[in-house]
PDB file of N, CA and C in Angstrom:
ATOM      1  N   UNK A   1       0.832  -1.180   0.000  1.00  0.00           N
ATOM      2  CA  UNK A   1       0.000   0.000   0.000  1.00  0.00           C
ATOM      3  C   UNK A   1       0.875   1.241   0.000  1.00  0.00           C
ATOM      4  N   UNK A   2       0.292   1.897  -0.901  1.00  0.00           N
ATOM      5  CA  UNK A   2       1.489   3.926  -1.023  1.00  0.00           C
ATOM      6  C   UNK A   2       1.030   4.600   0.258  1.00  0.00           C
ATOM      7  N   UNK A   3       1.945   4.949   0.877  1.00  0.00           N
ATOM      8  CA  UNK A   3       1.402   5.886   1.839  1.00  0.00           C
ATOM      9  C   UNK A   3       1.992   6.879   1.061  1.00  0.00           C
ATOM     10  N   UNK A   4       0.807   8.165   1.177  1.00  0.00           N
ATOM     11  CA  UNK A   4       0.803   9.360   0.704  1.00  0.00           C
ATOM     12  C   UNK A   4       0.924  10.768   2.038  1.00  0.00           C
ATOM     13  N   UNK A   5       1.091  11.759   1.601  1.00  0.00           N
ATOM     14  CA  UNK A   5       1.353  13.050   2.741  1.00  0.00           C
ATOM     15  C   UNK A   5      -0.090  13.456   2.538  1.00  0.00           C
ATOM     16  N   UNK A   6      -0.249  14.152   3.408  1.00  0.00           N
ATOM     17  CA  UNK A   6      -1.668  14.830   3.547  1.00  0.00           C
ATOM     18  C   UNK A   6      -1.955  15.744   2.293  1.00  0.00           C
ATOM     19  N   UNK A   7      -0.282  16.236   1.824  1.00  0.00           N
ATOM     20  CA  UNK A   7      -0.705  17.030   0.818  1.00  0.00           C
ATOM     21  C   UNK A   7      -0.876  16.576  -0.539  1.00  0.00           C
ATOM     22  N   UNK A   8      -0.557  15.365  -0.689  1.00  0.00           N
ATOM     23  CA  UNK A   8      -0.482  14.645  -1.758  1.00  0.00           C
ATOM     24  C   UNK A   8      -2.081  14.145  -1.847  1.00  0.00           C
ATOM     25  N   UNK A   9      -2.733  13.781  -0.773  1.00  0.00           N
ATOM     26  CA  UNK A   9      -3.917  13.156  -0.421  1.00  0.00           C
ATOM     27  C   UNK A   9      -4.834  14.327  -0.952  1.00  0.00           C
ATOM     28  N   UNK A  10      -4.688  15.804  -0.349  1.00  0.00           N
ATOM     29  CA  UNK A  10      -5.275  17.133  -0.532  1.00  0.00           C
ATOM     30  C   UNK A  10      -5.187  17.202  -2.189  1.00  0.00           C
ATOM     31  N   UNK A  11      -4.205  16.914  -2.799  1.00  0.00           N
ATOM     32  CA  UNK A  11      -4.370  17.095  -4.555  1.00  0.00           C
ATOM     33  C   UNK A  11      -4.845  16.420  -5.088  1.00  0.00           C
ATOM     34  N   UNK A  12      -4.989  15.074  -4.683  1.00  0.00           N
ATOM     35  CA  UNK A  12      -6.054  13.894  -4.888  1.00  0.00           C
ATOM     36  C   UNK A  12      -7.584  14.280  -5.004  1.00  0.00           C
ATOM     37  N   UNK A  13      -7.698  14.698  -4.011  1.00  0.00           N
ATOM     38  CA  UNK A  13      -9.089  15.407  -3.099  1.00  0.00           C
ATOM     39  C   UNK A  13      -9.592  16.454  -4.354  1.00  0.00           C
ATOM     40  N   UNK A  14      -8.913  17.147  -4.775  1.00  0.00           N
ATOM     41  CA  UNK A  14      -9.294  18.362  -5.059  1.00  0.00           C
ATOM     42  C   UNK A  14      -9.705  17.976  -6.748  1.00  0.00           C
ATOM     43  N   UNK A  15      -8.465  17.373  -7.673  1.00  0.00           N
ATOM     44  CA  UNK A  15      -8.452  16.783  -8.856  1.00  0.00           C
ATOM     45  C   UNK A  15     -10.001  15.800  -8.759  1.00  0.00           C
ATOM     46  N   UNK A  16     -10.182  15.364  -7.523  1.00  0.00           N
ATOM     47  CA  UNK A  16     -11.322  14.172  -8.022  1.00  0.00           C
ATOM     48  C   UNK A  16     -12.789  14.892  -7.805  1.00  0.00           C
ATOM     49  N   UNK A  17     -12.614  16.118  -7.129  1.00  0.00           N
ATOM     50  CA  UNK A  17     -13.896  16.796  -6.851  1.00  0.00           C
ATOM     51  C   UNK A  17     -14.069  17.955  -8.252  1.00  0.00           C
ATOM     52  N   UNK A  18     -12.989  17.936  -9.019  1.00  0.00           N
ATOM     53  CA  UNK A  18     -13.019  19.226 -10.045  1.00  0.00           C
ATOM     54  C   UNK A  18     -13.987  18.350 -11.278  1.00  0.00           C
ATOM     55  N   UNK A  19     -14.280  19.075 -12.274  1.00  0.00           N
ATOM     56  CA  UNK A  19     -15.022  18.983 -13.365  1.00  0.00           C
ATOM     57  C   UNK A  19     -14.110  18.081 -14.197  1.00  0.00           C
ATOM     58  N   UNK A  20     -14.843  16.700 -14.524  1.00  0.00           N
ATOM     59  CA  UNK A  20     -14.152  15.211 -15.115  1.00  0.00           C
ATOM     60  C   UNK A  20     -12.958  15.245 -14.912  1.00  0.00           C
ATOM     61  N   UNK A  21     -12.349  14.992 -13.244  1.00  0.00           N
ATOM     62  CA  UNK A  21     -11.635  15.056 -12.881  1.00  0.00           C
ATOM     63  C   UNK A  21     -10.058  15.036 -13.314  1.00  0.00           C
ATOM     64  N   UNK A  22     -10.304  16.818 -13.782  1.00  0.00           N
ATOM     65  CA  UNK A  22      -9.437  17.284 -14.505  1.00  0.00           C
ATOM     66  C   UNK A  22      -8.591  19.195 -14.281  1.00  0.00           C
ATOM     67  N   UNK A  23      -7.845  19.478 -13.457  1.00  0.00           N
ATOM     68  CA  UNK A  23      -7.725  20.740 -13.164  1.00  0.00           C
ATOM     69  C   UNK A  23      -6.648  21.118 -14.018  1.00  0.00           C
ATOM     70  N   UNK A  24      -6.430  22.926 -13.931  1.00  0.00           N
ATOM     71  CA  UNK A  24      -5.479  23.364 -14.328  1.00  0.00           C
ATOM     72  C   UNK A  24      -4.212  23.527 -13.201  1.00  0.00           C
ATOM     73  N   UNK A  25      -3.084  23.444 -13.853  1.00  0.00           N
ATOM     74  CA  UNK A  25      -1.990  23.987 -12.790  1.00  0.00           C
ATOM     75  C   UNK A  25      -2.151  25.435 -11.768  1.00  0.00           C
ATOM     76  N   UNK A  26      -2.883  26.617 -12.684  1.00  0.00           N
ATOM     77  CA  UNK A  26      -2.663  27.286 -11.493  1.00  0.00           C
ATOM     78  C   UNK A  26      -3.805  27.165 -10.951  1.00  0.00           C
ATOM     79  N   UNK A  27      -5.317  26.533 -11.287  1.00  0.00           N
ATOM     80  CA  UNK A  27      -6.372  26.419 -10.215  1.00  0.00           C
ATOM     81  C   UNK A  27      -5.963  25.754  -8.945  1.00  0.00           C
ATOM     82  N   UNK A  28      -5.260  24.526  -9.282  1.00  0.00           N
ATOM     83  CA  UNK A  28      -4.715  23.869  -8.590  1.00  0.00           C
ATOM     84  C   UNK A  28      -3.775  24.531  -7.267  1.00  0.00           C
ATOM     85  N   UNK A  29      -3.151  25.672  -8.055  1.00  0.00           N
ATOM     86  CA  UNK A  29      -1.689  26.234  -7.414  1.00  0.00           C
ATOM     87  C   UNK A  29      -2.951  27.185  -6.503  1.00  0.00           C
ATOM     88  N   UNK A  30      -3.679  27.870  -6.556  1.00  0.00           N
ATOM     89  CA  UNK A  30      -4.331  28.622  -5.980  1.00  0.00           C
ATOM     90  C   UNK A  30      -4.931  28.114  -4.853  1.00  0.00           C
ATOM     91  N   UNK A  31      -5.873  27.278  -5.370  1.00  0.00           N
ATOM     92  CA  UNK A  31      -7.000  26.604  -4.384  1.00  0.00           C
ATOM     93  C   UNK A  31      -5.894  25.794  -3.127  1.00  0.00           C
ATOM     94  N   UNK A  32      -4.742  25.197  -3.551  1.00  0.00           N
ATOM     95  CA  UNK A  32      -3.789  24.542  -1.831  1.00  0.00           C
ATOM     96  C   UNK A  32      -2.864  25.450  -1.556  1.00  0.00           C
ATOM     97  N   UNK A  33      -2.362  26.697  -2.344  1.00  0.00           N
ATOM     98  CA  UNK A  33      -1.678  28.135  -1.606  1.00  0.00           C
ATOM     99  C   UNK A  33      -0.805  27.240  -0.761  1.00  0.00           C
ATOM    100  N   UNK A  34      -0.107  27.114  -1.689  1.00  0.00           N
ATOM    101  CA  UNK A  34       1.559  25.698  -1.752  1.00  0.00           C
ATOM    102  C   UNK A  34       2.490  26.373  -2.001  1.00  0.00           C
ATOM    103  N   UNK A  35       4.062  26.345  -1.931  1.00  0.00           N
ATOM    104  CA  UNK A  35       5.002  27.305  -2.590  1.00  0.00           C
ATOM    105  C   UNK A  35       4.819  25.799  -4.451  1.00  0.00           C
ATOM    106  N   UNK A  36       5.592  26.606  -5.126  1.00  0.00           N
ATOM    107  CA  UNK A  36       5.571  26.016  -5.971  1.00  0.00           C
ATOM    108  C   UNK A  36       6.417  24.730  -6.357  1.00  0.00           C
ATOM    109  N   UNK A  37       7.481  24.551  -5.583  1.00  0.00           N
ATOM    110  CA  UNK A  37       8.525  23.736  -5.260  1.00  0.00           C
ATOM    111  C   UNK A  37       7.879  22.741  -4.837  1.00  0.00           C
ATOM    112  N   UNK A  38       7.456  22.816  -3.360  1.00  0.00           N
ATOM    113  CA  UNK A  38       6.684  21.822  -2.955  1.00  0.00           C
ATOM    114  C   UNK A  38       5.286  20.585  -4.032  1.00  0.00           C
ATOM    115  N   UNK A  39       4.227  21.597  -4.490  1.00  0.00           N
ATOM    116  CA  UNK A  39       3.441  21.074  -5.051  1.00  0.00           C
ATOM    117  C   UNK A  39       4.173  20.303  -6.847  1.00  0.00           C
ATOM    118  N   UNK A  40       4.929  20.720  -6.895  1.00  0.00           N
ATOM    119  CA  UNK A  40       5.527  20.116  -8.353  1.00  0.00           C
ATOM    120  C   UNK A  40       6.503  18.805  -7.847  1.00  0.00           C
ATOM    121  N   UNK A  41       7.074  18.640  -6.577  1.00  0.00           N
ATOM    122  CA  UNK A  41       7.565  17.882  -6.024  1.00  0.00           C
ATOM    123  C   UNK A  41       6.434  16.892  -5.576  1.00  0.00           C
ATOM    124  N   UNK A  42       5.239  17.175  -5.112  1.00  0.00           N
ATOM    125  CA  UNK A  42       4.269  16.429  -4.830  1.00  0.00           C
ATOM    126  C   UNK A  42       3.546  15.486  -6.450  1.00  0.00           C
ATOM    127  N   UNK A  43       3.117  16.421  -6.985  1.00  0.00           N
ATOM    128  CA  UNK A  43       2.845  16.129  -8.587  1.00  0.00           C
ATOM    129  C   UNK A  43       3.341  15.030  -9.213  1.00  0.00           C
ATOM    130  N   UNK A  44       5.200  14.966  -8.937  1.00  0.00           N
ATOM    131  CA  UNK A  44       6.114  14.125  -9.495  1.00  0.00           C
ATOM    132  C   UNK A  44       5.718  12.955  -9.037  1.00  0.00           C
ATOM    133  N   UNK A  45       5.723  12.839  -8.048  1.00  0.00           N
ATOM    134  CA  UNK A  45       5.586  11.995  -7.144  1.00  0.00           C
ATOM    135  C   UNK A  45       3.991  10.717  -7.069  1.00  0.00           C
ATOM    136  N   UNK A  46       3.443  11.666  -7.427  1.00  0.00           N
ATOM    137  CA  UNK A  46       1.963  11.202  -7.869  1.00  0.00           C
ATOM    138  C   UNK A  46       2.149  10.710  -9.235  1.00  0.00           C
ATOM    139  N   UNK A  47       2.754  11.383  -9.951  1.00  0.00           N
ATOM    140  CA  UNK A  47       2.456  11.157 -11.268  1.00  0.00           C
ATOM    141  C   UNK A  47       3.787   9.688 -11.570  1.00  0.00           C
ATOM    142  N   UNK A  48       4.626   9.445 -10.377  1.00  0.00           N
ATOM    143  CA  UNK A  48       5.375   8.336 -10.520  1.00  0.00           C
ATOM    144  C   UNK A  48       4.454   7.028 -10.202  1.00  0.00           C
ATOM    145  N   UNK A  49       4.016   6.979  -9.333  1.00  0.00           N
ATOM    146  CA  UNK A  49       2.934   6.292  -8.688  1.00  0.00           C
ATOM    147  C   UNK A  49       2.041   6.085 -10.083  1.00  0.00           C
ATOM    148  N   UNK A  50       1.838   6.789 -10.891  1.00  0.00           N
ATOM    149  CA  UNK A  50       0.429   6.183 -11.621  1.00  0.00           C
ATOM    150  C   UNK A  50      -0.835   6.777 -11.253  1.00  0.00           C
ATOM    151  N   UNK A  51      -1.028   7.677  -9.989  1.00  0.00           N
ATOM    152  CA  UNK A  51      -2.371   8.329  -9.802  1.00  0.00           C
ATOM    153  C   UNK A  51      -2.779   9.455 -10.834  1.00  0.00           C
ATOM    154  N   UNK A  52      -1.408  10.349 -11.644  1.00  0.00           N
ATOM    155  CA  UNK A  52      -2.205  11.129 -12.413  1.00  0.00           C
ATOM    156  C   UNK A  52      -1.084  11.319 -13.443  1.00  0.00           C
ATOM    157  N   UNK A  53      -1.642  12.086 -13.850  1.00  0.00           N
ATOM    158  CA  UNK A  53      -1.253  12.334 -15.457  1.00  0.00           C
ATOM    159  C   UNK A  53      -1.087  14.342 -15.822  1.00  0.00           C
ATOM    160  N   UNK A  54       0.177  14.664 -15.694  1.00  0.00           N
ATOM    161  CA  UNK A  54       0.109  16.264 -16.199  1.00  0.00           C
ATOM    162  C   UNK A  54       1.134  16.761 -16.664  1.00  0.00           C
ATOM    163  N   UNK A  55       0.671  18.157 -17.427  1.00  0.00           N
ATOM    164  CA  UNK A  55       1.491  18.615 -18.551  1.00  0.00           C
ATOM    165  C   UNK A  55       1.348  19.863 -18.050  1.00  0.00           C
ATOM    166  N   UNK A  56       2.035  20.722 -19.028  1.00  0.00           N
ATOM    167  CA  UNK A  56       2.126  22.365 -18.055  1.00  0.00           C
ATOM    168  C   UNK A  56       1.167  23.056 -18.056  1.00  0.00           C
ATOM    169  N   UNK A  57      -0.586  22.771 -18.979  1.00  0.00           N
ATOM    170  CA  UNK A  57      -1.645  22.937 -18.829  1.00  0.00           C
ATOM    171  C   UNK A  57      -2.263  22.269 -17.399  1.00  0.00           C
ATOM    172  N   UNK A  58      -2.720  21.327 -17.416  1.00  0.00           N
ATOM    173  CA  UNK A  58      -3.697  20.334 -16.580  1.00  0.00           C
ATOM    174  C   UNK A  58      -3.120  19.272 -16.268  1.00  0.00           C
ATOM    175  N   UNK A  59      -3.859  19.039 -14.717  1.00  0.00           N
ATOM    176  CA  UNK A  59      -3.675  17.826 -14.315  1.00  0.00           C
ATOM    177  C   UNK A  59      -4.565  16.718 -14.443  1.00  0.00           C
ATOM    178  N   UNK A  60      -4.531  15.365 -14.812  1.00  0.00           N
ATOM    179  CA  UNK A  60      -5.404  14.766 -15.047  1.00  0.00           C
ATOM    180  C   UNK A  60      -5.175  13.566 -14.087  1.00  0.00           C
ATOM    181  N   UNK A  61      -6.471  12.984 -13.128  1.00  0.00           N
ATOM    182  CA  UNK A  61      -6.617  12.090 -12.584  1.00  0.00           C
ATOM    183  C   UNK A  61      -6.785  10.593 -13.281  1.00  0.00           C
ATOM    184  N   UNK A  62      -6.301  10.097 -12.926  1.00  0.00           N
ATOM    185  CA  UNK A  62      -6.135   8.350 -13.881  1.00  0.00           C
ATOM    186  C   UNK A  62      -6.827   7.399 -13.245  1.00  0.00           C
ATOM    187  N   UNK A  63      -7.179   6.644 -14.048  1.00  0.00           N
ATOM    188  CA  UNK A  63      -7.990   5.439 -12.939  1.00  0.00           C
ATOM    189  C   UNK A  63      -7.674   4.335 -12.345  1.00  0.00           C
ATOM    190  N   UNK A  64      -6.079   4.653 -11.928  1.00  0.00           N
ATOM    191  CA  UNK A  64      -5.591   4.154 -10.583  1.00  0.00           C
ATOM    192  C   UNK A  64      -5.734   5.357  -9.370  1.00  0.00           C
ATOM    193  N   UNK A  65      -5.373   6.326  -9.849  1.00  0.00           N
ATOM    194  CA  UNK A  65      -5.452   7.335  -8.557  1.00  0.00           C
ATOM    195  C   UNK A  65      -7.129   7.580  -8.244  1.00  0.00           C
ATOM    196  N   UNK A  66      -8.353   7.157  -9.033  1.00  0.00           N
ATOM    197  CA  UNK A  66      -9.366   6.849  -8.562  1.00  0.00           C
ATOM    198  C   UNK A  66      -9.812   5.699  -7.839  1.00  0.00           C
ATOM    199  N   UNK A  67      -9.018   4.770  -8.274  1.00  0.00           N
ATOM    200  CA  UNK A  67      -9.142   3.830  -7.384  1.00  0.00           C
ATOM    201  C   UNK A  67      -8.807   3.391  -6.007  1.00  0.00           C
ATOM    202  N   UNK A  68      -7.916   4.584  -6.050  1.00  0.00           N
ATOM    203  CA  UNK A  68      -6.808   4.754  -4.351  1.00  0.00           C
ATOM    204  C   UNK A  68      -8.012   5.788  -3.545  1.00  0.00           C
ATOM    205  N   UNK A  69      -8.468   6.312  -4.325  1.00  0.00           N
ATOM    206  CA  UNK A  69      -9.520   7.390  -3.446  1.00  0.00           C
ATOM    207  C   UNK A  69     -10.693   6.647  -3.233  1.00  0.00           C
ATOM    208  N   UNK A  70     -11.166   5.516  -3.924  1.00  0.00           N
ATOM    209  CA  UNK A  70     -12.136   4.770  -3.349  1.00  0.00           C
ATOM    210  C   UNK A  70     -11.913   3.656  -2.440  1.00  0.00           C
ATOM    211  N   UNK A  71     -10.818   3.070  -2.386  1.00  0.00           N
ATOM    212  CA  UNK A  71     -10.312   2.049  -1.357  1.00  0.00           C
ATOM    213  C   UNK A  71      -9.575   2.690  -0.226  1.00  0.00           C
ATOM    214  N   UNK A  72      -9.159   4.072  -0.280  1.00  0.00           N
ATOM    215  CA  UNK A  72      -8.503   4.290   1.033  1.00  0.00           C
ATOM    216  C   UNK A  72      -9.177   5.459   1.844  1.00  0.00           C
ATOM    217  N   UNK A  73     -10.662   6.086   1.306  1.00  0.00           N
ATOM    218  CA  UNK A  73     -11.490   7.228   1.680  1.00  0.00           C
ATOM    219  C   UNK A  73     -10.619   7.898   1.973  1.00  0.00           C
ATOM    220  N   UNK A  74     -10.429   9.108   0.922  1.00  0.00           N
ATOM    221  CA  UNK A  74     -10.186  10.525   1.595  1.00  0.00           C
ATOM    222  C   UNK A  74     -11.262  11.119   2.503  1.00  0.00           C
ATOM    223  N   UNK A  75     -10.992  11.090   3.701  1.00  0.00           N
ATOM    224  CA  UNK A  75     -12.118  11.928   4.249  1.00  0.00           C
ATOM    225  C   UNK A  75     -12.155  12.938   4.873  1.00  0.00           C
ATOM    226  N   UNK A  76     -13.152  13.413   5.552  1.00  0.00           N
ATOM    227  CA  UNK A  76     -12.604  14.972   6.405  1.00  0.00           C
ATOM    228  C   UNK A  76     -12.765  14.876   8.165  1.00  0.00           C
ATOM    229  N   UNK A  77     -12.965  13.944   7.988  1.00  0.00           N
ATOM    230  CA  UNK A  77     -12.733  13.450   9.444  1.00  0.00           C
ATOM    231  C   UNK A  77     -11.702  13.066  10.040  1.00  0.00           C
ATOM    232  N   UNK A  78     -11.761  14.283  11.442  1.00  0.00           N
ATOM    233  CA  UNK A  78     -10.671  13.986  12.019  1.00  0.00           C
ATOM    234  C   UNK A  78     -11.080  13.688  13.304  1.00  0.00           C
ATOM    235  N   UNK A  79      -9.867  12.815  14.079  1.00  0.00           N
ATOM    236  CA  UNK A  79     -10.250  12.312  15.142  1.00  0.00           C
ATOM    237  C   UNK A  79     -10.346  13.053  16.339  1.00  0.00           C
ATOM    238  N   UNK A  80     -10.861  13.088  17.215  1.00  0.00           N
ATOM    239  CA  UNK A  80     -11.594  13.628  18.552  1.00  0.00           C
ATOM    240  C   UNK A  80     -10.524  14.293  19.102  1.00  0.00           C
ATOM    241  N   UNK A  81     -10.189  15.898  19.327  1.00  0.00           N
ATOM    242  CA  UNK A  81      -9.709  16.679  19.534  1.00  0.00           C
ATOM    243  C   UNK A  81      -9.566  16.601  21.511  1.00  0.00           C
ATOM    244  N   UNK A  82      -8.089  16.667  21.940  1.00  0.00           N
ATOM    245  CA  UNK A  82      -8.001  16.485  23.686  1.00  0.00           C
ATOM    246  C   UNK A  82      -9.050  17.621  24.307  1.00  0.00           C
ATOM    247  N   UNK A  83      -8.471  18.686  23.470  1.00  0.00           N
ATOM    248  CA  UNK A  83      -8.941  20.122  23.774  1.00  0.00           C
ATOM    249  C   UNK A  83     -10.680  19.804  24.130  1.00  0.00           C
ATOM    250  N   UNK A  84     -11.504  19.465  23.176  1.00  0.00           N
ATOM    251  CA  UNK A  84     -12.726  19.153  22.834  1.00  0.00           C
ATOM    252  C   UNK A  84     -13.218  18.041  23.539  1.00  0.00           C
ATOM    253  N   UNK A  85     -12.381  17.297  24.539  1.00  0.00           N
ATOM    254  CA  UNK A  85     -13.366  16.179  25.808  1.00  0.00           C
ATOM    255  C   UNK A  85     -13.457  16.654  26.631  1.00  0.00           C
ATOM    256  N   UNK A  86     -14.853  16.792  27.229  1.00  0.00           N
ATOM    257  CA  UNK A  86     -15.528  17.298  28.734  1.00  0.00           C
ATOM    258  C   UNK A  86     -14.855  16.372  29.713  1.00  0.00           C
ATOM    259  N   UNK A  87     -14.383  16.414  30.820  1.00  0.00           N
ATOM    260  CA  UNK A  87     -13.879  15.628  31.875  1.00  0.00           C
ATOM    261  C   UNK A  87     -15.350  15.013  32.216  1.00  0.00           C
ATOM    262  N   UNK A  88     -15.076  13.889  32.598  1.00  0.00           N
ATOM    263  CA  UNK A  88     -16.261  13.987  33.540  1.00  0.00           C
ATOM    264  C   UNK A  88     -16.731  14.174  34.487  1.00  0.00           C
ATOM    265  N   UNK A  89     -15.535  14.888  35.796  1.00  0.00           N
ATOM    266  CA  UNK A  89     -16.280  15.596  36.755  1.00  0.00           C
ATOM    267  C   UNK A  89     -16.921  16.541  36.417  1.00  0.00           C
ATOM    268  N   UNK A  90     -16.913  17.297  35.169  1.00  0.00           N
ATOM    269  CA  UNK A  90     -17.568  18.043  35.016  1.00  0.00           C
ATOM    270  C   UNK A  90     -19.225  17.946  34.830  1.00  0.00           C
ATOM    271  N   UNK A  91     -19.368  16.633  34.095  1.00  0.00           N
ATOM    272  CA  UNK A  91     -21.068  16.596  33.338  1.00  0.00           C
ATOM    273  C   UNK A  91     -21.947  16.747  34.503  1.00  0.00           C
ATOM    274  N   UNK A  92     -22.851  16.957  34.601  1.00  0.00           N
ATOM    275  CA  UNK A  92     -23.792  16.798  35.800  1.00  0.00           C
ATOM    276  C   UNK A  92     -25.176  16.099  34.876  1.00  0.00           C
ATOM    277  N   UNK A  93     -26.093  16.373  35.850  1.00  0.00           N
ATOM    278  CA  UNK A  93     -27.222  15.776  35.138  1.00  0.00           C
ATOM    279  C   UNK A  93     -28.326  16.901  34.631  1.00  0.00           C
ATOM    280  N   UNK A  94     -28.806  16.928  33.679  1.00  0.00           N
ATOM    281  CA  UNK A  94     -29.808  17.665  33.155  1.00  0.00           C
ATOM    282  C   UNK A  94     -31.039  18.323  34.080  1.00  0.00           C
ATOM    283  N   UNK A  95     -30.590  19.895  34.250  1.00  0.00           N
ATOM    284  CA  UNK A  95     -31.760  20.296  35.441  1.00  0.00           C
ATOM    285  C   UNK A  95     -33.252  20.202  34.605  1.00  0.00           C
ATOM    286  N   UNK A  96     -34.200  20.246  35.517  1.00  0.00           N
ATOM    287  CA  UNK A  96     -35.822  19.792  34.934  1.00  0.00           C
ATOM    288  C   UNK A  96     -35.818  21.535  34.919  1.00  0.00           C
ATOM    289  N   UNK A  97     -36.199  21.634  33.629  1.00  0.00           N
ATOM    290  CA  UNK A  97     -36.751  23.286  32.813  1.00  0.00           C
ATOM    291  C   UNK A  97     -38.215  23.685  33.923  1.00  0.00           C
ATOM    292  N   UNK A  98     -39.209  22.277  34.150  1.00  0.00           N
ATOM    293  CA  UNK A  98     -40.606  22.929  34.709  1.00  0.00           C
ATOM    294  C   UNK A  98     -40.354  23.076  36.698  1.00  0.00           C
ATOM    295  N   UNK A  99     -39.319  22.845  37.092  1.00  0.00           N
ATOM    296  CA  UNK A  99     -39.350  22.888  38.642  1.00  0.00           C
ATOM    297  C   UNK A  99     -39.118  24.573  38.743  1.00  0.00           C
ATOM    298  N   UNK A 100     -39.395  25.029  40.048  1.00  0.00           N
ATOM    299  CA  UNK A 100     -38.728  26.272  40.496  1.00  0.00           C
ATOM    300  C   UNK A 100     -37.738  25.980  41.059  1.00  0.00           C
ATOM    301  N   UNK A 101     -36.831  27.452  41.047  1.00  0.00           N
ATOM    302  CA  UNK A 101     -35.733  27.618  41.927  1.00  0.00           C
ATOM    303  C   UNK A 101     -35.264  28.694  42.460  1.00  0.00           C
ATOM    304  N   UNK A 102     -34.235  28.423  43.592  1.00  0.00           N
ATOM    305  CA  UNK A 102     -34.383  30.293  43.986  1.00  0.00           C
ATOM    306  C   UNK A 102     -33.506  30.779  43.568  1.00  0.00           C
ATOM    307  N   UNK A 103     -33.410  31.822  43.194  1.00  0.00           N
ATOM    308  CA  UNK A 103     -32.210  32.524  42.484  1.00  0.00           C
ATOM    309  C   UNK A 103     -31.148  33.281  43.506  1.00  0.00           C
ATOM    310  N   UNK A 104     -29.933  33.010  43.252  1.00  0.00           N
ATOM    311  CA  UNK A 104     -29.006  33.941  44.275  1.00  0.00           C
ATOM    312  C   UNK A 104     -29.124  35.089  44.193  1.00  0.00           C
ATOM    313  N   UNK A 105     -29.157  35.987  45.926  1.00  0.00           N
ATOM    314  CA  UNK A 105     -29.883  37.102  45.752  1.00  0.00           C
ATOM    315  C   UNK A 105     -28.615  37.815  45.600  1.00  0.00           C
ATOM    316  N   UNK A 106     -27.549  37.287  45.704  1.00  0.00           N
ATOM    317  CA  UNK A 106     -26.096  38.255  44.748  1.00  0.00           C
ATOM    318  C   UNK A 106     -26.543  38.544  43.594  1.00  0.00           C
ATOM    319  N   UNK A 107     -27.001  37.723  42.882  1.00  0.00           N
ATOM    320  CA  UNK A 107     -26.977  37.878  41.789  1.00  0.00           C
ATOM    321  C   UNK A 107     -27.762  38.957  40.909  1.00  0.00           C
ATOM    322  N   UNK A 108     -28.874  38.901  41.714  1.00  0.00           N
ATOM    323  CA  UNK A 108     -29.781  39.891  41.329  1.00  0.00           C
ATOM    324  C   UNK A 108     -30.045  41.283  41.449  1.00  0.00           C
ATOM    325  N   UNK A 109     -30.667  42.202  40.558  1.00  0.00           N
ATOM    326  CA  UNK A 109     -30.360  43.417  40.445  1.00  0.00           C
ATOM    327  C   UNK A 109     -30.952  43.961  41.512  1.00  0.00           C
ATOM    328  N   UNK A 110     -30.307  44.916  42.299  1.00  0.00           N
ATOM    329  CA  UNK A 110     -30.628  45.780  43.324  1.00  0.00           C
ATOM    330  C   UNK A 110     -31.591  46.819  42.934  1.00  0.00           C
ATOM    331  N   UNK A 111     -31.781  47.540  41.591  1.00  0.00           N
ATOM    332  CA  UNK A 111     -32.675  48.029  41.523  1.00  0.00           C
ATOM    333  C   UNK A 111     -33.499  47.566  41.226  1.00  0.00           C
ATOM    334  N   UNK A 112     -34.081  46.461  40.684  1.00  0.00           N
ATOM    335  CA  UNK A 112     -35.392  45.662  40.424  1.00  0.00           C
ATOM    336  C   UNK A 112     -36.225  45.558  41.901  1.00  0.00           C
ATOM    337  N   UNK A 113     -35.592  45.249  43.324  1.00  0.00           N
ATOM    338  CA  UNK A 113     -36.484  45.309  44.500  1.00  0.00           C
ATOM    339  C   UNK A 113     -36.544  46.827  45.325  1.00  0.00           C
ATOM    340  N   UNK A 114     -36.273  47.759  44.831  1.00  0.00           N
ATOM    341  CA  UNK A 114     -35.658  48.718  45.553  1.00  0.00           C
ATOM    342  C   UNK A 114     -37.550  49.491  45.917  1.00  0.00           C
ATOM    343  N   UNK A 115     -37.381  49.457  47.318  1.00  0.00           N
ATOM    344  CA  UNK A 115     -39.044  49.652  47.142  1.00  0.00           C
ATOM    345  C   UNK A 115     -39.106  51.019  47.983  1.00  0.00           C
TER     346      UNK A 115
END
């Protein structure tokens, strides 16, 4: 199996979502805002592999590099962020919306009772 870079995966992505999965070099160069070194180094690289096919017009996706995007899902899912888990001392349980309660009288505005 090829393991690919994210950015190699990202030109994959983009070539197979464009119109008969077929882009130009600078749509291409625009839409991943790559230095140019990099993405022509990526290109090569793809285009050694057999996923695509390009000339100094367009890049063209081949139907091996379609076939790598259907057996290995490019997807946009990423996995569950540390930042983004609630501890669980934190959760409590869901207060009931129809009970009363008393409100802290810190909290409340001094001029609303001022009689």
């Amino acid at each position: 199996m090829i393991k690919l870079s994210k950015i190699e995966r990202d030109i994959l992505k983009y070539i197979y979502t464009a119109s008969n999965s077929t882009i130009s070099n600078f749509s291409l160069f625009k839409k991943m805002k790559l230095d140019i070194p990099v993405l022509f180094t990526s290109l090569k690289l793809l285009e050694k592999t057999g996923f695509i096919s390009y000339d100094s017009e367009q890049i063209i996706l081949l139907p091996e590099g379609i076939k790598y995007i259907a057996t290995n899902t490019i997807s946009e899912k990423h996995s569950e962020k540390k930042w983004n888990v609630i501890p669980d001392y934190f959760l409590t349980d869901k207060e009931n919306t129809t009970e009363f309660y008393i409100p802290s009288r810190k909290l409340l505005s001094k001029k609303t009772f001022n009689v």
